[in-house]
N, C-alpha and C. Protein backbone atom coordinates (compact mmCIF):
# COMPACT_ATOMS: atom_id res chain seq x y z
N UNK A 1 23.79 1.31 -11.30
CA UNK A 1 22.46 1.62 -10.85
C UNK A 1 22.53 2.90 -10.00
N UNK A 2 21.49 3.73 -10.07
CA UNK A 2 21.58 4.76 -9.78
C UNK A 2 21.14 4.95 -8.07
N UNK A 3 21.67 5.25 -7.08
CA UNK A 3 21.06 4.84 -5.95
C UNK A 3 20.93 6.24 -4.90
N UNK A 4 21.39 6.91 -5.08
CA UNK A 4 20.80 8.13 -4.82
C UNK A 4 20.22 9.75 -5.94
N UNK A 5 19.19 9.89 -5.98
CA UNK A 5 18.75 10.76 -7.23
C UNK A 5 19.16 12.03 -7.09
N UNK A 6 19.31 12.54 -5.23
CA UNK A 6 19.43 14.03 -5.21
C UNK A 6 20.94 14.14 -5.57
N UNK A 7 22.08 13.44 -5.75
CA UNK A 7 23.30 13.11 -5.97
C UNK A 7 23.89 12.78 -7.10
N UNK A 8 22.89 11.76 -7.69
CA UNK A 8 23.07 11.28 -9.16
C UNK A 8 24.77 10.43 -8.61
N UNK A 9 24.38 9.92 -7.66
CA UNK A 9 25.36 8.50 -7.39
C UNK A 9 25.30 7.64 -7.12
N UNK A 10 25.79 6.67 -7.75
CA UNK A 10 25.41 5.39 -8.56
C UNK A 10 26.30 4.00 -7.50
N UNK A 11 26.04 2.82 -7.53
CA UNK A 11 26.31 2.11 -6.86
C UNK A 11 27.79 1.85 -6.74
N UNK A 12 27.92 1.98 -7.85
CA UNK A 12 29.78 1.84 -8.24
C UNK A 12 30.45 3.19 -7.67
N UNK A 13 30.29 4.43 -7.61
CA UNK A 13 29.84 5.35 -6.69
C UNK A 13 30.80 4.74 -5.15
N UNK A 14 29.29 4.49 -4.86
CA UNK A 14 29.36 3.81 -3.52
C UNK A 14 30.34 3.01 -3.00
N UNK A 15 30.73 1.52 -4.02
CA UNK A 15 31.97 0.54 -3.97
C UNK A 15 32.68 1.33 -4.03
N UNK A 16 33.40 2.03 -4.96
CA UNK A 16 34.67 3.00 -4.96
C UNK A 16 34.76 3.98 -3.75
N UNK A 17 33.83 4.80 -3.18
CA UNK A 17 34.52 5.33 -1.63
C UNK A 17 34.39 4.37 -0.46
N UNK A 18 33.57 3.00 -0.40
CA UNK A 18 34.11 2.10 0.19
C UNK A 18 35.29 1.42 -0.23
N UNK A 19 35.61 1.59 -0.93
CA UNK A 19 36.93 0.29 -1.56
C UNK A 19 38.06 1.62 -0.76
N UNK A 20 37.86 3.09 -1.19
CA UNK A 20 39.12 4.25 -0.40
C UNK A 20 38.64 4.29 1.08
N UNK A 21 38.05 3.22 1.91
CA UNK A 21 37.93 3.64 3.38
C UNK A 21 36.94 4.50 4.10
N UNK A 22 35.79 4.60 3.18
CA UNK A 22 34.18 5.02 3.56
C UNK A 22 33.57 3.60 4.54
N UNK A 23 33.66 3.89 5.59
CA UNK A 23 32.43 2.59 6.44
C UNK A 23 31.22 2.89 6.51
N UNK A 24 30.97 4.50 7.02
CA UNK A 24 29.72 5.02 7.05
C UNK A 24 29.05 5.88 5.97
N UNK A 25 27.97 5.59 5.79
CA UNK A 25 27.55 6.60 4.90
C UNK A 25 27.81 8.05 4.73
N UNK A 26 27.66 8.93 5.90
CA UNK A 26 28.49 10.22 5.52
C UNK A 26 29.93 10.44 5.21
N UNK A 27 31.00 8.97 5.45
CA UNK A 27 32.12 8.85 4.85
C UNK A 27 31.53 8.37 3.86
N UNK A 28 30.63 8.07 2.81
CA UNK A 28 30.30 7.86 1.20
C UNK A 28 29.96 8.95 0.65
N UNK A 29 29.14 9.62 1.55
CA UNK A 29 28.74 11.38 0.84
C UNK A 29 30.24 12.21 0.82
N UNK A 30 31.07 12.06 1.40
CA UNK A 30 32.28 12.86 2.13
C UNK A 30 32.93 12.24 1.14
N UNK A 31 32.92 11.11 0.59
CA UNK A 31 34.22 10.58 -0.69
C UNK A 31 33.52 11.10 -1.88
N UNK A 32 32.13 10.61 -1.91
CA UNK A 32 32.08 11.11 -3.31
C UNK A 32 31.37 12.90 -3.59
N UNK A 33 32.01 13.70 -3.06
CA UNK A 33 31.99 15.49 -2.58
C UNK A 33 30.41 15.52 -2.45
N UNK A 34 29.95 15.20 -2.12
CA UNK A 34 27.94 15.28 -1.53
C UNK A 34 27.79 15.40 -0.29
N UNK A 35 26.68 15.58 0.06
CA UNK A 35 26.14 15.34 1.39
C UNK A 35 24.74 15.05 1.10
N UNK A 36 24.31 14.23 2.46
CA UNK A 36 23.01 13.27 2.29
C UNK A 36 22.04 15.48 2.48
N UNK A 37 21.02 14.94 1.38
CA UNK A 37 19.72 15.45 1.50
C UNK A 37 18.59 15.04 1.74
N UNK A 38 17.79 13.95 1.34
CA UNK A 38 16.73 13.79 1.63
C UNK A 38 16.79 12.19 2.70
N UNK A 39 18.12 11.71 2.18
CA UNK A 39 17.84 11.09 3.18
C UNK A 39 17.53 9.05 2.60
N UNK A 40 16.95 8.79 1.89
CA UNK A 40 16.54 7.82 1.26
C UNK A 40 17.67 7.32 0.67
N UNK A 41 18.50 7.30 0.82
CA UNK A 41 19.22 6.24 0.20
C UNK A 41 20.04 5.95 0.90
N UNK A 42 20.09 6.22 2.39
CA UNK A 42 20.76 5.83 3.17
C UNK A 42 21.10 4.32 3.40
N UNK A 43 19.98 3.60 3.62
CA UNK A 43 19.73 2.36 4.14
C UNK A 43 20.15 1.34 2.95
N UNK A 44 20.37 2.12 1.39
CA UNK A 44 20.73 1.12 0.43
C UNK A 44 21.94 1.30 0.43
N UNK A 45 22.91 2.69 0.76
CA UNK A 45 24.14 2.62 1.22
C UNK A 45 25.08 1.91 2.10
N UNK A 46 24.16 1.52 3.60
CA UNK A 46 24.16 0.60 4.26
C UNK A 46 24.23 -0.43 3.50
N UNK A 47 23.57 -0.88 3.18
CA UNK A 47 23.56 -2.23 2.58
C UNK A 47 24.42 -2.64 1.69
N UNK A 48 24.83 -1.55 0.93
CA UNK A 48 26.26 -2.03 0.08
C UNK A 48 27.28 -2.31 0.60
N UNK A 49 27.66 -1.00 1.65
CA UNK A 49 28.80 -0.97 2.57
C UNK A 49 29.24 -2.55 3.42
N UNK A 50 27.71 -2.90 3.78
CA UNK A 50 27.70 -4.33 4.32
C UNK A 50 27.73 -5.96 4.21
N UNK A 51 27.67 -5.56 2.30
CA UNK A 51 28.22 -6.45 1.89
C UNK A 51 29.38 -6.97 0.83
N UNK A 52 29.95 -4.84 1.17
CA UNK A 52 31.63 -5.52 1.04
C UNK A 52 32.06 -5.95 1.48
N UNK A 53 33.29 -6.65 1.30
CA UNK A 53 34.61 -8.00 1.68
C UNK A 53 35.07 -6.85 3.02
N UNK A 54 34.90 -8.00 4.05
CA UNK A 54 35.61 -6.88 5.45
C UNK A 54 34.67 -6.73 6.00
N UNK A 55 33.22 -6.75 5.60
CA UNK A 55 32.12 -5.98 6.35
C UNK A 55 32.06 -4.32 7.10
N UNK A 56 32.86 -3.39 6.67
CA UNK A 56 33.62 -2.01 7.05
C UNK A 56 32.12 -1.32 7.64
N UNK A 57 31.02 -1.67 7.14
CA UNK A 57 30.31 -1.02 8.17
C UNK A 57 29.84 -0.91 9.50
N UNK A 58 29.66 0.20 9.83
CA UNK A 58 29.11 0.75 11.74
C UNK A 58 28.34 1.56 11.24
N UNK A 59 27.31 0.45 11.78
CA UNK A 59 26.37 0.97 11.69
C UNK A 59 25.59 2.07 12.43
């Protein structure tokens, strides 16, 4: 699923630079070579991050 549009990165995306040690979202933009733009997909990033195994997010 596609979860950020200005990025075109996708949820699996997301699991994979959490699974290499992303907790925060700009460590998810920073793994997968992006940086946040608009902003909106932050909070669904959060939410993935938070319900990987470990709970790795700080929020």
């Amino acid at each position: 699923m596609v979860i950020c549009l200005c990025n075109g990165m996708s949820d699996g995306d997301v699991r994979t630079a959490a699974a290499n040690g992303a907790a925060r979202p700009k460590e998810v933009y920073e793994g997968c070579g992006c940086r946040a733009q608009c902003g909106t997909c932050t909070a669904t990033i959060l939410s993935i991050l938070r319900e990987m195994p470990g709970d790795k997010a700080r929020a």
